[in-house]
PDB file of N, CA and C in Angstrom:
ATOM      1  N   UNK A   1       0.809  -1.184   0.000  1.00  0.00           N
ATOM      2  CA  UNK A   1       0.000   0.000   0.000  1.00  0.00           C
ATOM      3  C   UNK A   1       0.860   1.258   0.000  1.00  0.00           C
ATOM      4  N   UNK A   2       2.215   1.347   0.767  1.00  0.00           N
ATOM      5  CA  UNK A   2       2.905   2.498   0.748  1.00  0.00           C
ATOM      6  C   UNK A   2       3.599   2.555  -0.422  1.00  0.00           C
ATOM      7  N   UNK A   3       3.500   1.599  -1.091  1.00  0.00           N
ATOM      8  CA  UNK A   3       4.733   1.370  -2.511  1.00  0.00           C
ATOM      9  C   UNK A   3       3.414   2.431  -3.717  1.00  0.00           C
ATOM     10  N   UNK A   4       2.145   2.068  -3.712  1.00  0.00           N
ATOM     11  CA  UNK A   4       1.395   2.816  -4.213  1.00  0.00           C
ATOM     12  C   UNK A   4       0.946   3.983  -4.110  1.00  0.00           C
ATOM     13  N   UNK A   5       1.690   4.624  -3.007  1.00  0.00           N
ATOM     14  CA  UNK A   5       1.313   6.160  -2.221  1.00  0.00           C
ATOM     15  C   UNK A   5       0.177   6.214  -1.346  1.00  0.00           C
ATOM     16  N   UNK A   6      -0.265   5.124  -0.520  1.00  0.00           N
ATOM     17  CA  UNK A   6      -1.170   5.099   0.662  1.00  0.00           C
ATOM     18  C   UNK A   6      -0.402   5.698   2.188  1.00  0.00           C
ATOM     19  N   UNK A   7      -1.219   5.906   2.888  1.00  0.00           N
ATOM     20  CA  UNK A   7      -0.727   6.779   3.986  1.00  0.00           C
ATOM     21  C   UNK A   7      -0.813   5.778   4.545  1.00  0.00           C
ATOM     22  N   UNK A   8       0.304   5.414   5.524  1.00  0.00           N
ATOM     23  CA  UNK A   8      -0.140   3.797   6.132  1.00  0.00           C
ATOM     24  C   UNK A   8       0.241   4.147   8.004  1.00  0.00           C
ATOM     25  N   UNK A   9      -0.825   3.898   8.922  1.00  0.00           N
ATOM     26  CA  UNK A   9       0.082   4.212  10.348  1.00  0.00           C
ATOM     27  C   UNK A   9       0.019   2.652  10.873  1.00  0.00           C
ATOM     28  N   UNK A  10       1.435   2.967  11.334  1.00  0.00           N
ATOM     29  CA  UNK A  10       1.580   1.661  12.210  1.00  0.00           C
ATOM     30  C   UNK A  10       1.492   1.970  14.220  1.00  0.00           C
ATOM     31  N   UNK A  11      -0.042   0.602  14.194  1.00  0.00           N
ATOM     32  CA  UNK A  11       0.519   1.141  15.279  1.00  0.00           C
ATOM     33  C   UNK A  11       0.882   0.204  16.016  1.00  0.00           C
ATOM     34  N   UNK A  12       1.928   0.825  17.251  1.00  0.00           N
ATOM     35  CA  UNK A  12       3.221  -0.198  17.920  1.00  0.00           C
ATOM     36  C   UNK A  12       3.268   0.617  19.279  1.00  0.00           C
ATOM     37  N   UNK A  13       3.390  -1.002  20.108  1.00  0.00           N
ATOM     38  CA  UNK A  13       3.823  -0.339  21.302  1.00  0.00           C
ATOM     39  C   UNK A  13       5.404  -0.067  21.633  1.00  0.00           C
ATOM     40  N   UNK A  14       6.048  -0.167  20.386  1.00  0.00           N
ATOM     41  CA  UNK A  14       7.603   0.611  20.890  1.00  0.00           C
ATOM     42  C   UNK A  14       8.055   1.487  19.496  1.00  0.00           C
ATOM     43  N   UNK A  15       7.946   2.369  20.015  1.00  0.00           N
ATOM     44  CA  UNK A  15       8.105   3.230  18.659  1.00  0.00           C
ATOM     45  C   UNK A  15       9.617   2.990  18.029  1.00  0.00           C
ATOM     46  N   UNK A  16      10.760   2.694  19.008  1.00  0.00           N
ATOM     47  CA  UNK A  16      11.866   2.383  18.197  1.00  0.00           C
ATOM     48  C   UNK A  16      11.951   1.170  17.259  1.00  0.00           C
ATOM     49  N   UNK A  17      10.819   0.104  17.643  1.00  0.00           N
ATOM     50  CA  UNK A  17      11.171  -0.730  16.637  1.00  0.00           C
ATOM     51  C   UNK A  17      10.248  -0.324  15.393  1.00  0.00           C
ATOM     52  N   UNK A  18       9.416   0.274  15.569  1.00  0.00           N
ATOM     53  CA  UNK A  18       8.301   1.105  14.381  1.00  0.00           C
ATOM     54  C   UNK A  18       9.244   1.970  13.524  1.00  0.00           C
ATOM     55  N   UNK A  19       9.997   2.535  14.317  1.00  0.00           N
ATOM     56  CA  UNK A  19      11.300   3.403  13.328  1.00  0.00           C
ATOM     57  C   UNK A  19      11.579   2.515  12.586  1.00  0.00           C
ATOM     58  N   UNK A  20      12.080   1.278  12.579  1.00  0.00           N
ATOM     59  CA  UNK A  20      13.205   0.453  12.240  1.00  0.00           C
ATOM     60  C   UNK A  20      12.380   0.059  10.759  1.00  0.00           C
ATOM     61  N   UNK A  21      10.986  -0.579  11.396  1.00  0.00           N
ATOM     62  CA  UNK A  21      10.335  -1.236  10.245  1.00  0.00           C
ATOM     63  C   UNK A  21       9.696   0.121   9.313  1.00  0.00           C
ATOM     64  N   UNK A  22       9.446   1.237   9.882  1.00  0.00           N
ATOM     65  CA  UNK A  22       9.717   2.412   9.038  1.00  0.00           C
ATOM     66  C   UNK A  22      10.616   2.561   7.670  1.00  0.00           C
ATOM     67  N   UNK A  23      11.538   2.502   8.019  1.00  0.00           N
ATOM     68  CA  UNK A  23      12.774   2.840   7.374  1.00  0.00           C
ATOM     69  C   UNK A  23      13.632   1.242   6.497  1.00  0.00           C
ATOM     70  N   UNK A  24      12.718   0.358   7.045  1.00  0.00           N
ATOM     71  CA  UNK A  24      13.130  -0.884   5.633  1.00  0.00           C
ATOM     72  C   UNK A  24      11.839  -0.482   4.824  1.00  0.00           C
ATOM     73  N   UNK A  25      10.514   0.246   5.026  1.00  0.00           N
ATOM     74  CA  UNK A  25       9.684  -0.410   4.316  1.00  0.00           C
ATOM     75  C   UNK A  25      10.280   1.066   3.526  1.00  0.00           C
ATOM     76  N   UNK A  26      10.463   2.305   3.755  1.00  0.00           N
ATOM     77  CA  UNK A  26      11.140   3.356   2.512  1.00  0.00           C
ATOM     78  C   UNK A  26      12.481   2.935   1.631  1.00  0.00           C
ATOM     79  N   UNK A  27      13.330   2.176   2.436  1.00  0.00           N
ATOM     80  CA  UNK A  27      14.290   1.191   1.428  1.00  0.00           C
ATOM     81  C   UNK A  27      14.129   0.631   0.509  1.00  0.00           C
ATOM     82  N   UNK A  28      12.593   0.038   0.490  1.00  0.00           N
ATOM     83  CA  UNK A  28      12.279  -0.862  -1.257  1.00  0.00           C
ATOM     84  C   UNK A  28      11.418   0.291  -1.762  1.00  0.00           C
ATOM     85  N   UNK A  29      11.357   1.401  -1.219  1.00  0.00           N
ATOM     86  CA  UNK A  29      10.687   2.522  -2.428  1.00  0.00           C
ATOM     87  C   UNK A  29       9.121   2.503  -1.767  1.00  0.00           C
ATOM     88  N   UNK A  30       8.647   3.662  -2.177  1.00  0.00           N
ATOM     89  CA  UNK A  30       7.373   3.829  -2.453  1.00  0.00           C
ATOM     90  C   UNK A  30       7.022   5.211  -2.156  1.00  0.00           C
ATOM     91  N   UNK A  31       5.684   5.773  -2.507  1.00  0.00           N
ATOM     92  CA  UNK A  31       5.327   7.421  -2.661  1.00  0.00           C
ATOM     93  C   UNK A  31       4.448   7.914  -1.347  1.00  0.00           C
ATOM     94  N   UNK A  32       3.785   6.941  -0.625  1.00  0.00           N
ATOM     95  CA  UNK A  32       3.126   6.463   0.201  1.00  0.00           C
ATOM     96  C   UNK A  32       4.050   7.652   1.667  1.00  0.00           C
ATOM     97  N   UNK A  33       2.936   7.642   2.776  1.00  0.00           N
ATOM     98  CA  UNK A  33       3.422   8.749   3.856  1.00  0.00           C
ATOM     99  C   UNK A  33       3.431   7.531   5.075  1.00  0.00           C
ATOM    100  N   UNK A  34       4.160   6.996   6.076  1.00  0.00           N
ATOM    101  CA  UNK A  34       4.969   6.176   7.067  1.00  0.00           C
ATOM    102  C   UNK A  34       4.311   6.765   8.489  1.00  0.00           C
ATOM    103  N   UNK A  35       3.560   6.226   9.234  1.00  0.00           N
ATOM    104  CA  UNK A  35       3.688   7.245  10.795  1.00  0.00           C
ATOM    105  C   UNK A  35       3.823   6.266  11.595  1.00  0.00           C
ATOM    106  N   UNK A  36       4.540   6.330  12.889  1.00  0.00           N
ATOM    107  CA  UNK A  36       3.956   5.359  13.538  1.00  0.00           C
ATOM    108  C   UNK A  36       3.249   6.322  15.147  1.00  0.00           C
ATOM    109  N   UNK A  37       2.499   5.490  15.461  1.00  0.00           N
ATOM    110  CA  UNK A  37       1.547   5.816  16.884  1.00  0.00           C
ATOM    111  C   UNK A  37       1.888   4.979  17.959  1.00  0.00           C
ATOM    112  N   UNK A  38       1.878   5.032  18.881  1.00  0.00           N
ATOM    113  CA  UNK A  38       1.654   3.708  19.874  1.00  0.00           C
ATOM    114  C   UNK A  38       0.256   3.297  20.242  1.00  0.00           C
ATOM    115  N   UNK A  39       0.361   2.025  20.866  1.00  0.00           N
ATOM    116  CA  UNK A  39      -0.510   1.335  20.888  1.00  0.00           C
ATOM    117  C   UNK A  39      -0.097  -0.070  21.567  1.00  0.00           C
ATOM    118  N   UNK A  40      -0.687  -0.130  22.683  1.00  0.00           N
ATOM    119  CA  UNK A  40      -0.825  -1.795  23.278  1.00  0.00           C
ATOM    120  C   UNK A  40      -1.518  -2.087  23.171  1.00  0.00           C
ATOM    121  N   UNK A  41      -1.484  -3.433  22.237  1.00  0.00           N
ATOM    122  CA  UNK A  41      -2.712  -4.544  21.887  1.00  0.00           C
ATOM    123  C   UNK A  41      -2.930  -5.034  23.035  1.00  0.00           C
ATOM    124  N   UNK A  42      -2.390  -5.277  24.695  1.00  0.00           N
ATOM    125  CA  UNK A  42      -2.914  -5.767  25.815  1.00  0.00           C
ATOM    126  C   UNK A  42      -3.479  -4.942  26.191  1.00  0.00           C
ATOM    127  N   UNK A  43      -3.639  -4.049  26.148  1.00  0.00           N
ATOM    128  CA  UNK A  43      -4.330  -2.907  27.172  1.00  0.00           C
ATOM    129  C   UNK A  43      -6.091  -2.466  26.288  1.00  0.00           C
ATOM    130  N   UNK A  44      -6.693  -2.628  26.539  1.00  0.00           N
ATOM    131  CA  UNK A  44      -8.032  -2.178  26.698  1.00  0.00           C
ATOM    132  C   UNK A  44      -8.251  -0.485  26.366  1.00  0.00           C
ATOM    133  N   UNK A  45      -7.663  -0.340  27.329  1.00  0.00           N
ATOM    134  CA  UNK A  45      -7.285   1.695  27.679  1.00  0.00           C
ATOM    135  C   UNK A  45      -7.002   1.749  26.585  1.00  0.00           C
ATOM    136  N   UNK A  46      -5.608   1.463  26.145  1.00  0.00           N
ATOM    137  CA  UNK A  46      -4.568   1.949  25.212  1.00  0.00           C
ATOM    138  C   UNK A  46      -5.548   1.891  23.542  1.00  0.00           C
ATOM    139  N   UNK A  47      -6.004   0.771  23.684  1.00  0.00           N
ATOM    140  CA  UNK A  47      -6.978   0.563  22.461  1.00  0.00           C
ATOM    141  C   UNK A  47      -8.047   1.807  22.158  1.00  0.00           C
ATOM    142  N   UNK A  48      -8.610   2.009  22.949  1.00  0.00           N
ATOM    143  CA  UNK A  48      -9.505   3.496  23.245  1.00  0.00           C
ATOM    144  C   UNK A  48      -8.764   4.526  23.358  1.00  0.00           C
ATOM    145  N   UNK A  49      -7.761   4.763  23.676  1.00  0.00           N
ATOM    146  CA  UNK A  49      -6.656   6.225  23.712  1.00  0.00           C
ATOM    147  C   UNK A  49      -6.292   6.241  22.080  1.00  0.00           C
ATOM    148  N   UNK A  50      -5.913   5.013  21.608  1.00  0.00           N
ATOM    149  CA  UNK A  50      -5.828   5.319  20.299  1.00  0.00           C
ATOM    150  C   UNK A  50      -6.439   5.396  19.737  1.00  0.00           C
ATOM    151  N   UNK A  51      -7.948   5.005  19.618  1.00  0.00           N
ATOM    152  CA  UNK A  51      -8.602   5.234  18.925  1.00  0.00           C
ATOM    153  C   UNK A  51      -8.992   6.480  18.812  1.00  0.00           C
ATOM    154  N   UNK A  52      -9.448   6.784  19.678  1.00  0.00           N
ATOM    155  CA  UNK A  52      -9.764   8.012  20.090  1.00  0.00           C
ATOM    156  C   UNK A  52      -9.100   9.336  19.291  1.00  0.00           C
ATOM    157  N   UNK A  53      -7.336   9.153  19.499  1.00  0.00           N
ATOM    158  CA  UNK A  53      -6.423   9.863  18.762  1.00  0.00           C
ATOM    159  C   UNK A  53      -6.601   9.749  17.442  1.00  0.00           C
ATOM    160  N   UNK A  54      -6.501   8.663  16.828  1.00  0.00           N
ATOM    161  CA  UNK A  54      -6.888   8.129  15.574  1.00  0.00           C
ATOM    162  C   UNK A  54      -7.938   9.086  14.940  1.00  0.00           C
ATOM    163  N   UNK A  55      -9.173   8.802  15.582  1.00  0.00           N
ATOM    164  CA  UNK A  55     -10.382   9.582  14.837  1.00  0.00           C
ATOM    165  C   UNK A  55     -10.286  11.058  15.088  1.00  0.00           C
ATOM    166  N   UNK A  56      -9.609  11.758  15.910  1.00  0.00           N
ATOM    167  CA  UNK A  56      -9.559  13.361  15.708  1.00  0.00           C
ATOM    168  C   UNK A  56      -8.435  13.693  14.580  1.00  0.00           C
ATOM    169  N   UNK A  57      -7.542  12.808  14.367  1.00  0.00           N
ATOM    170  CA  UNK A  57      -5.860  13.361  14.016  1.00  0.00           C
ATOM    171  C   UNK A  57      -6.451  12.928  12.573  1.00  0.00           C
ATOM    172  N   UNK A  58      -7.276  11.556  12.195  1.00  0.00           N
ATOM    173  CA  UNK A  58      -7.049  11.499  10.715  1.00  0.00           C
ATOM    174  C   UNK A  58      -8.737  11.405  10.373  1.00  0.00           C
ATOM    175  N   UNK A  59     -10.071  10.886  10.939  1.00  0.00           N
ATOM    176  CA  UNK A  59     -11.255  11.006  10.697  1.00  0.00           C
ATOM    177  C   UNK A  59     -11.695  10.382   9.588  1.00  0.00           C
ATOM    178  N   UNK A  60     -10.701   9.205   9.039  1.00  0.00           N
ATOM    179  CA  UNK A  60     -11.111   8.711   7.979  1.00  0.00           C
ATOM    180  C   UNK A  60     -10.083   6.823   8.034  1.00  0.00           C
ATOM    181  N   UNK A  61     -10.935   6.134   7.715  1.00  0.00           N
ATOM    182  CA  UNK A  61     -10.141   5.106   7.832  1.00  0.00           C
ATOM    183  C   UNK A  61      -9.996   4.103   6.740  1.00  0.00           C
ATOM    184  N   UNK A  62      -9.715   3.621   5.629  1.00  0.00           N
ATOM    185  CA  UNK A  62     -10.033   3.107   4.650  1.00  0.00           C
ATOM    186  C   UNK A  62     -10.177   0.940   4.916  1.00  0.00           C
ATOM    187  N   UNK A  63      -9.081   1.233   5.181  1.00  0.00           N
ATOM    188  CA  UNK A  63      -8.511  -0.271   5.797  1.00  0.00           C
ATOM    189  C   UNK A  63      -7.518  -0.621   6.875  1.00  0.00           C
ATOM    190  N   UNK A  64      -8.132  -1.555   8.005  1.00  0.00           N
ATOM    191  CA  UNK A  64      -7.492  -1.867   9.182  1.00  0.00           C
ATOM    192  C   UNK A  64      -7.197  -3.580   9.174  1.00  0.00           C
ATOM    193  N   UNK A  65      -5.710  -3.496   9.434  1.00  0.00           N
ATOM    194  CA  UNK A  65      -5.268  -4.920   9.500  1.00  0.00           C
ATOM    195  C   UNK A  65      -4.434  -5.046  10.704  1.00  0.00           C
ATOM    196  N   UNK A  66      -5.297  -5.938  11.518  1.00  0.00           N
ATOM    197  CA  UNK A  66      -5.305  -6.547  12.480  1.00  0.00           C
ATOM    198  C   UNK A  66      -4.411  -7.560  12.503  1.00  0.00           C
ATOM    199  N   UNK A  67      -2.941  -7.226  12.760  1.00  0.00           N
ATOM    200  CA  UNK A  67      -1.931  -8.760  12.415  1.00  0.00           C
ATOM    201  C   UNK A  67      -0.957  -8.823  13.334  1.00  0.00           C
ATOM    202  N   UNK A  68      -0.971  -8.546  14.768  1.00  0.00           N
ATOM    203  CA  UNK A  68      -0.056  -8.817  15.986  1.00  0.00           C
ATOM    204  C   UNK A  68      -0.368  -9.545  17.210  1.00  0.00           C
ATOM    205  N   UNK A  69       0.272  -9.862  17.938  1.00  0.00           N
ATOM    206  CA  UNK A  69       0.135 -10.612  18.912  1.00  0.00           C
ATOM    207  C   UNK A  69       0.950 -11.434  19.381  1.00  0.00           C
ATOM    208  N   UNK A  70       0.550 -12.242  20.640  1.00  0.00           N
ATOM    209  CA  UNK A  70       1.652 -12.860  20.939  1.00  0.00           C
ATOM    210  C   UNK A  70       1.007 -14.753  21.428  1.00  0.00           C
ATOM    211  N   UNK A  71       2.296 -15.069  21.871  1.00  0.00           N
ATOM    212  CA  UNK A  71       2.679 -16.447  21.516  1.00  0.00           C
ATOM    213  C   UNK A  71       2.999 -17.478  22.620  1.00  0.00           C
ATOM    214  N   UNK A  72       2.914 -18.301  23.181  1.00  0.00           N
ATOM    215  CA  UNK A  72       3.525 -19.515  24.290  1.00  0.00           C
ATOM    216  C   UNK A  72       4.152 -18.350  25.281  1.00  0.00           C
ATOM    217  N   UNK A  73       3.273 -17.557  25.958  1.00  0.00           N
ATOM    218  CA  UNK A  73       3.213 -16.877  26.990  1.00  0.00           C
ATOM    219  C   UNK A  73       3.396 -17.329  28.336  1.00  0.00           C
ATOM    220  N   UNK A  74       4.324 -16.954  29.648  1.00  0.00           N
ATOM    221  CA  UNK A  74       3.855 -17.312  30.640  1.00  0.00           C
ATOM    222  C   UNK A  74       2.903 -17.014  31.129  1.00  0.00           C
ATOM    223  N   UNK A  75       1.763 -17.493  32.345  1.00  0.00           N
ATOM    224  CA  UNK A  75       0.363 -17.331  32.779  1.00  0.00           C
ATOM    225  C   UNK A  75       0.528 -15.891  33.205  1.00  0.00           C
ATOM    226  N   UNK A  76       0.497 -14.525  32.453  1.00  0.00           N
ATOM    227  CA  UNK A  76       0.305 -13.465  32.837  1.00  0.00           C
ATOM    228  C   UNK A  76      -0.997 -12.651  32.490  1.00  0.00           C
ATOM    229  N   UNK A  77      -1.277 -11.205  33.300  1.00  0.00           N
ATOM    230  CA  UNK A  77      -2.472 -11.013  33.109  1.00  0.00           C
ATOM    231  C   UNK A  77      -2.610  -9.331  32.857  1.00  0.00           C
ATOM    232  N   UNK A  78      -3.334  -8.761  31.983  1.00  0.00           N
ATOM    233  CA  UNK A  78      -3.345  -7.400  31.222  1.00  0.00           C
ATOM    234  C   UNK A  78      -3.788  -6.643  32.149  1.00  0.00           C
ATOM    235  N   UNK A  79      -3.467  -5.225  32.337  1.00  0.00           N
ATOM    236  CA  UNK A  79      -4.037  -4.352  32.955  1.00  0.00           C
ATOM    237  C   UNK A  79      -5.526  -4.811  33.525  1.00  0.00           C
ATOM    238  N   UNK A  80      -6.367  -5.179  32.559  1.00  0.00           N
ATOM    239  CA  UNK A  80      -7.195  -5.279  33.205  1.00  0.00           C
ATOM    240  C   UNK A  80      -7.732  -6.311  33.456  1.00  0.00           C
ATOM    241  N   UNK A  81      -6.616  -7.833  33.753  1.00  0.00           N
ATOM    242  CA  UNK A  81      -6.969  -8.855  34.131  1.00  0.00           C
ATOM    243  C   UNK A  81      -7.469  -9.739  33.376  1.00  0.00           C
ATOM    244  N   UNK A  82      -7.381  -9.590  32.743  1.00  0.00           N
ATOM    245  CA  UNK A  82      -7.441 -10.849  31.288  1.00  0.00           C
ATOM    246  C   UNK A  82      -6.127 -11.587  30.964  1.00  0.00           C
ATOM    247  N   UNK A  83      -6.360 -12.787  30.766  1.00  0.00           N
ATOM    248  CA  UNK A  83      -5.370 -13.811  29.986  1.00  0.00           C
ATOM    249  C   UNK A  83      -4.412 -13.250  29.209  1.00  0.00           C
ATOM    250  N   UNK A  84      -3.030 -12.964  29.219  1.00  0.00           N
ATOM    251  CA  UNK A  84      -2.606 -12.055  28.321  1.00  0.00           C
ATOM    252  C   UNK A  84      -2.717 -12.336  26.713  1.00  0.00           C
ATOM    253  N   UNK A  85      -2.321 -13.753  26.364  1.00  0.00           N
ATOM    254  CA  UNK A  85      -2.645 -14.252  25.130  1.00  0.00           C
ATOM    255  C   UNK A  85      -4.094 -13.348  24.255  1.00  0.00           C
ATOM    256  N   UNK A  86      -5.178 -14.260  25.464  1.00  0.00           N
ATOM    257  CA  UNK A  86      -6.324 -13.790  25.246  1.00  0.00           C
ATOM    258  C   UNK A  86      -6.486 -12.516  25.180  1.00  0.00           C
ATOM    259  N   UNK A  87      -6.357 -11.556  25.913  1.00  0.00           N
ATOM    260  CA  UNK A  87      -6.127 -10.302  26.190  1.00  0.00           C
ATOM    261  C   UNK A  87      -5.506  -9.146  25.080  1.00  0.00           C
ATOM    262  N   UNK A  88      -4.248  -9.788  24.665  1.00  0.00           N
ATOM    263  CA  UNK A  88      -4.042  -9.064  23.522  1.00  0.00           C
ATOM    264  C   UNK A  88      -4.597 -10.090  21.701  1.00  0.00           C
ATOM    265  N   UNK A  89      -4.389 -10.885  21.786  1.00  0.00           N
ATOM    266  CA  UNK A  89      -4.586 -11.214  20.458  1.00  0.00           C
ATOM    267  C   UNK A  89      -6.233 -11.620  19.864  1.00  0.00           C
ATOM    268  N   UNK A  90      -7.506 -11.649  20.981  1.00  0.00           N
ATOM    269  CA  UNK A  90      -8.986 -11.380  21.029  1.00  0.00           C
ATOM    270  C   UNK A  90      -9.039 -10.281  21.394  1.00  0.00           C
ATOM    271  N   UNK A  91      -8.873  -9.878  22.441  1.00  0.00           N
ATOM    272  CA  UNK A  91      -9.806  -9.067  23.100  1.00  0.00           C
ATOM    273  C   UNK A  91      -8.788  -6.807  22.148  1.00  0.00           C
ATOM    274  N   UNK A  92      -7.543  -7.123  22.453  1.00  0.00           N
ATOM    275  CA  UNK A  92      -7.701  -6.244  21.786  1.00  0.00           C
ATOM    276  C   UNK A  92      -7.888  -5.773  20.600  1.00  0.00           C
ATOM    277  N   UNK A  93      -7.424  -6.813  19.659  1.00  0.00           N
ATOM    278  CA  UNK A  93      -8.012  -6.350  18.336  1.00  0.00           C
ATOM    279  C   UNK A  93      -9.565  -6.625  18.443  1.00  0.00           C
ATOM    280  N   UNK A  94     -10.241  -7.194  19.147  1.00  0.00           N
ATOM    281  CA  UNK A  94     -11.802  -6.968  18.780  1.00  0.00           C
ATOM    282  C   UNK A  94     -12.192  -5.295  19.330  1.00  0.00           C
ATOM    283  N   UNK A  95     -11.665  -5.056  20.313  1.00  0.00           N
ATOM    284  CA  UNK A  95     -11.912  -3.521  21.188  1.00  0.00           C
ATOM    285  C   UNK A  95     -11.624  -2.459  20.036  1.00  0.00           C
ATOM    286  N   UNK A  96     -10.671  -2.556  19.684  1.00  0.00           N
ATOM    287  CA  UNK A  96      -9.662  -1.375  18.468  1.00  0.00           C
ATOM    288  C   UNK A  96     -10.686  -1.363  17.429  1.00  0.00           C
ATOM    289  N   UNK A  97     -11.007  -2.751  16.809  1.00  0.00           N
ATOM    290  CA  UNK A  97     -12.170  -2.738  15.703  1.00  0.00           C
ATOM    291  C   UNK A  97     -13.367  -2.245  15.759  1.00  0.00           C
ATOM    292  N   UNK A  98     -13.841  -2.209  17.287  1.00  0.00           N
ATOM    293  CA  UNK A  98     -15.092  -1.722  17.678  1.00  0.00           C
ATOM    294  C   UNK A  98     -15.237   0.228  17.823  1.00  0.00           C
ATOM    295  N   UNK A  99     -14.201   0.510  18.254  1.00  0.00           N
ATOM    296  CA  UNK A  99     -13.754   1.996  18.173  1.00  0.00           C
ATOM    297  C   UNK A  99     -14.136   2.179  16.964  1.00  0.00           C
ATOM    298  N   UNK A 100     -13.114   1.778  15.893  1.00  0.00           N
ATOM    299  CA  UNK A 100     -12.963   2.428  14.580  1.00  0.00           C
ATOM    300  C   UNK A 100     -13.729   2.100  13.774  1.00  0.00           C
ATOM    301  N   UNK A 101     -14.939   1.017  14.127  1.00  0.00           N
ATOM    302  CA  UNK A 101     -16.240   0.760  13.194  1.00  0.00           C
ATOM    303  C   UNK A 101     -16.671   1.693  12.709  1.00  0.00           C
ATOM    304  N   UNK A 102     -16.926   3.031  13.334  1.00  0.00           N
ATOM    305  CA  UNK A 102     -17.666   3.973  12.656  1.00  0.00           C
ATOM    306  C   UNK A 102     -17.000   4.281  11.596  1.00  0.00           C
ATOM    307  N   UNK A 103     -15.752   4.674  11.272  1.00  0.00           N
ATOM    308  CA  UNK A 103     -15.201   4.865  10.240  1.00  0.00           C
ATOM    309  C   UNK A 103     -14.973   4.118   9.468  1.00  0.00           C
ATOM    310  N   UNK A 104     -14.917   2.604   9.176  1.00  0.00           N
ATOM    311  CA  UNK A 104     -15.331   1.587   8.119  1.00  0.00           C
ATOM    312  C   UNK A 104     -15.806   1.487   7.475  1.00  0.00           C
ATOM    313  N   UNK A 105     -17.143   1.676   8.554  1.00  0.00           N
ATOM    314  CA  UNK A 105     -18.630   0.901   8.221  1.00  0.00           C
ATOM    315  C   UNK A 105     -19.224   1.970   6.908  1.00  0.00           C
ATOM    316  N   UNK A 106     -18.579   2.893   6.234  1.00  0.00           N
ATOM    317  CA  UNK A 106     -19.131   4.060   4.954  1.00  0.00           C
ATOM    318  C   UNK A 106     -17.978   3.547   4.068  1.00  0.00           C
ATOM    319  N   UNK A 107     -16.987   3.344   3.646  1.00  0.00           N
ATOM    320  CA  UNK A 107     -15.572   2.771   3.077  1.00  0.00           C
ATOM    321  C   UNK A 107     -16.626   1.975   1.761  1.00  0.00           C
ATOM    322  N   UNK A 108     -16.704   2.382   0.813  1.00  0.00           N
ATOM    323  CA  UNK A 108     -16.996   1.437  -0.464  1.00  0.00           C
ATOM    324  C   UNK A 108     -16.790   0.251  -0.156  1.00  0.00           C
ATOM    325  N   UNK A 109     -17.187  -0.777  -0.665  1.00  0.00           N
ATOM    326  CA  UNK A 109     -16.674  -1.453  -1.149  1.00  0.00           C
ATOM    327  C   UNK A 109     -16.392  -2.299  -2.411  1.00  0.00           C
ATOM    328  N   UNK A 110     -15.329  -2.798  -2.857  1.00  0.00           N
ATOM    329  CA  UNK A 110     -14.890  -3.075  -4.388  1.00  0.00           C
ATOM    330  C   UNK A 110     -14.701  -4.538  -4.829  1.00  0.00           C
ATOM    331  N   UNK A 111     -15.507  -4.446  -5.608  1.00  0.00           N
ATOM    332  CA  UNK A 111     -15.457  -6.672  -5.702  1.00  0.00           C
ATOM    333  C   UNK A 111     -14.351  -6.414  -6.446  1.00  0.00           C
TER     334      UNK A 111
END
């Protein structure tokens, strides 16, 4: 999408490694604009803080891909007490999706 000139934000809960993957994805080219935000997929809050930010700063959302998480975790538990597995790889991408529905849910769509 950035190779085609799409505005793409990543969002990450460590912005130095968001730099990093920043700056390989301008290495193979593209016309496209790079941001990154933070964001913890465990946190509940954090999901709503960004969203939140999200819809004043850009008010338009075309496409959201939902592709992080984590893996053979020890038994730990999210801010707000959820399974962390569970916690970040259900519960927050379902929360984040639910925020930014409003801005989807008008998005054409193109067979």
């Amino acid at each position: 999408m950035y190779e085609k000139g799409a505005e793409v934000i990543l969002a990450c809960r460590n912005l130095e490694s968001a730099e990093d993957a920043i700056n390989k994805m301008k290495q193979k080219g593209g016309t496209g604009i790079l941001t990154a935000l933070t964001f913890d997929l465990s946190s509940l809050a954090s999901a709503q803080a960004f969203a939140e930010n999200f819809i004043a700063r850009y008010g338009q959302l075309d496409i959201l891909i939902n592709n992080a998480g984590v893996a053979l975790t020890p038994l730990t538990r999210t801010a707000e007490g959820y399974e962390l597995q569970f916690g970040t790889n259900f519960l927050g991408h379902f929360v984040l999706t639910g925020y930014l529905y409003p801005l989807l849910k008008d998005v054409p769509v193109h067979a």
